[in-house]
Protein backbone atom coordinates (compact mmCIF):
# COMPACT_ATOMS: atom_id res chain seq x y z
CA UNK A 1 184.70 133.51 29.91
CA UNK A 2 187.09 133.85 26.81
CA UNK A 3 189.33 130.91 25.97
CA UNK A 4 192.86 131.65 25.06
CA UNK A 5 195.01 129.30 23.21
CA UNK A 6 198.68 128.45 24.23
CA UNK A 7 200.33 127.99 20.68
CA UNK A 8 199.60 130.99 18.56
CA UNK A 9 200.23 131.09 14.94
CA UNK A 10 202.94 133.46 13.89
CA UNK A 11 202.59 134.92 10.40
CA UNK A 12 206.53 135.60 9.74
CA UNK A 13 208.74 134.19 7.73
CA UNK A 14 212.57 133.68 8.58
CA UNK A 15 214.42 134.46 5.61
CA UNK A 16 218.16 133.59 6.90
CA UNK A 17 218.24 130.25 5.68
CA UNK A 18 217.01 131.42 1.91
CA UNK A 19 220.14 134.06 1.97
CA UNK A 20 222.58 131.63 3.58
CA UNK A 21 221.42 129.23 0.42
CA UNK A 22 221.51 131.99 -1.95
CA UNK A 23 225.20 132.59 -0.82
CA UNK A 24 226.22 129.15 -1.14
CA UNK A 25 225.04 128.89 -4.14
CA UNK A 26 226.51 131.84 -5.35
CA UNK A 27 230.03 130.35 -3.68
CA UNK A 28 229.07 127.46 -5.54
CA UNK A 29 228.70 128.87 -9.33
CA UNK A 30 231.45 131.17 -8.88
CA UNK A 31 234.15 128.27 -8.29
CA UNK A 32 232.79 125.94 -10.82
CA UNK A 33 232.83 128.59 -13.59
CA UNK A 34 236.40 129.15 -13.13
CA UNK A 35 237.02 125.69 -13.25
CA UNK A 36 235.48 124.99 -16.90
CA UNK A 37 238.29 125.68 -19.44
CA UNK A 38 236.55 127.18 -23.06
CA UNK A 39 237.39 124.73 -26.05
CA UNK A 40 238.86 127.46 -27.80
CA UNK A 41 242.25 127.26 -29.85
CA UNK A 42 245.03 129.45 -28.51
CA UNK A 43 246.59 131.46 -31.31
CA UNK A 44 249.07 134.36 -31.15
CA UNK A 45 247.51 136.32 -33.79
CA UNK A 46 249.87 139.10 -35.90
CA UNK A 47 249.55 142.42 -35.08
CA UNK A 48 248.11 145.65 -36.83
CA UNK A 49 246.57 148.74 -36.68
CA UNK A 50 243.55 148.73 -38.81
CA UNK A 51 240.05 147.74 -37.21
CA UNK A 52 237.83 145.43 -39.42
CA UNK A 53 234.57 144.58 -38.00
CA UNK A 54 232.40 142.03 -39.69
CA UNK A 55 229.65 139.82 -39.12
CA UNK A 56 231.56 136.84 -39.02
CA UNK A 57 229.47 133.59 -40.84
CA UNK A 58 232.32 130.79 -40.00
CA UNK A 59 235.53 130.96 -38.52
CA UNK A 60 239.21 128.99 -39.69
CA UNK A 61 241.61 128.57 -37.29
CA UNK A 62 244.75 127.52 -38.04
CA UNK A 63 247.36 126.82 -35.35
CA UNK A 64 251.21 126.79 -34.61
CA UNK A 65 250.96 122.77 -36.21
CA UNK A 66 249.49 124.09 -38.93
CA UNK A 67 246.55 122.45 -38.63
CA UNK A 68 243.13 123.97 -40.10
CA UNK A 69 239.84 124.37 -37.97
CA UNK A 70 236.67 125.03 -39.39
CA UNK A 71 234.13 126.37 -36.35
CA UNK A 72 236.81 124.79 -33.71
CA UNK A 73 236.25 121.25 -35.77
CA UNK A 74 239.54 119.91 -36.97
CA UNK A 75 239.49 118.84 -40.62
CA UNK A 76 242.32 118.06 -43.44
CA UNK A 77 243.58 120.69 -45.83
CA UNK A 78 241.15 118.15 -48.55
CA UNK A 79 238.41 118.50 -46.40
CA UNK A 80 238.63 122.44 -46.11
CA UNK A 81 236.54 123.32 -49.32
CA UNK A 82 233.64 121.14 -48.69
CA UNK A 83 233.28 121.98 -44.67
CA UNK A 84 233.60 126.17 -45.66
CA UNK A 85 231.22 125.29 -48.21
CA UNK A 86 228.59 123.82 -46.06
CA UNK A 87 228.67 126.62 -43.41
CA UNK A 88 227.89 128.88 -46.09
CA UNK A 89 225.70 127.20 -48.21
CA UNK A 90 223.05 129.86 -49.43
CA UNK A 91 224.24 133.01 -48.56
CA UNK A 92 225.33 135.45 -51.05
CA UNK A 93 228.09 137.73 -49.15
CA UNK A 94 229.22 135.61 -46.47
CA UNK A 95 232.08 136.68 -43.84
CA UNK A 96 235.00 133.89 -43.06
CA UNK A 97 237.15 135.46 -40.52
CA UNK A 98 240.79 133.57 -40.70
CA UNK A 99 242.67 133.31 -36.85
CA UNK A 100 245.95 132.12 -38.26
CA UNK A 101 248.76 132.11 -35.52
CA UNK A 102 251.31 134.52 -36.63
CA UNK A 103 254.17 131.59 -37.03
CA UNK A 104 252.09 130.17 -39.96
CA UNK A 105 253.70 130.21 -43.28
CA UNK A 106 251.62 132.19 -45.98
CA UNK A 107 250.69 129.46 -48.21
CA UNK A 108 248.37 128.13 -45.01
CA UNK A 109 246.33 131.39 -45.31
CA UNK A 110 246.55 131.79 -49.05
CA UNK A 111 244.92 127.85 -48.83
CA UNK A 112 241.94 128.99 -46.89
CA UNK A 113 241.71 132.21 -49.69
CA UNK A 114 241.87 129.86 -52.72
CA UNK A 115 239.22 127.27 -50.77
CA UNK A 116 236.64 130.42 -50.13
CA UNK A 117 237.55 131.63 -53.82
CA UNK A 118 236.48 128.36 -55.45
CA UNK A 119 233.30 128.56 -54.00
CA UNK A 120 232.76 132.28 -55.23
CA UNK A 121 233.43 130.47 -58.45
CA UNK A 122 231.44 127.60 -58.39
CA UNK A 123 228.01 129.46 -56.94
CA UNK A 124 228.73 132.99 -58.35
CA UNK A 125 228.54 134.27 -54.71
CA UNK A 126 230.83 137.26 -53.32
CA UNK A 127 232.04 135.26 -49.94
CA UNK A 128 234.64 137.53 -48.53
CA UNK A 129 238.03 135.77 -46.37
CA UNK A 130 239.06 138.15 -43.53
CA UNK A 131 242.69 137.70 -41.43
CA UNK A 132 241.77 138.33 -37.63
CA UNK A 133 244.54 140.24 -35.59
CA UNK A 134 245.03 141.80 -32.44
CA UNK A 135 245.89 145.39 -31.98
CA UNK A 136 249.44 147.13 -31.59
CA UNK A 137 250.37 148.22 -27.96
């Protein structure tokens, strides 16, 4: 006489409920991400036609109030030399790209050149200031 069980074990696996989670989660990460603003500083940078690509060490901002930004840190036009100085500190040829807004009055930018300039001076180092634009239409 062979003996037959009622409740046989099934081998299968449903795998609905992992792609209905997988698509909520995806829902999920989708509107969060456009809900997270970047910390960036919002510049309307001057226009040309030349294309300078660098490896950029640090990056100045300065904005419509004129105020400087060293690496999207706020500092005083005093405190501009030191900060540059310690983003750089031993390297020989270092790249600071400048994102002035294009309302700034020259003697903002030519600050930032005279800071980086100083400390080619002081370390005998050939640190290199580069003015960020956007291209022509």
């Amino acid at each position: 006489m062979a003996i037959q069980t009622r409740n046989k074990r099934k081998a299968e696996f449903s795998m609905a409920s992992m792609s209905d989670l997988v698509f909520l989660l995806l829902i999920f990460f989708m509107l969060t991400s456009t809900l997270v603003a970047p910390n960036a500083i919002k510049l309307l940078l001057p226009n040309s036609n030349s294309k300078t690509m660098a490896k950029q060490t640090v990056t100045i901002y300065i904005n419509d109030k004129y105020q400087y930004f060293v690496d999207e840190n706020r500092v005083s036009e005093l405190q501009l030399q030191g900060r540059i100085d310690n983003k750089i500190a031993g390297q020989i040829d270092a790249s600071v790209v400048l994102r002035a807004d294009r309302s700034v009055p020259l003697q903002y930018v030519v600050n930032v050149i005279d800071a980086v300039n100083n400390i080619n001076k002081k370390y005998n180092t050939k640190h290199k200031v580069i003015l960020a634009t956007k291209p022509k239409r």
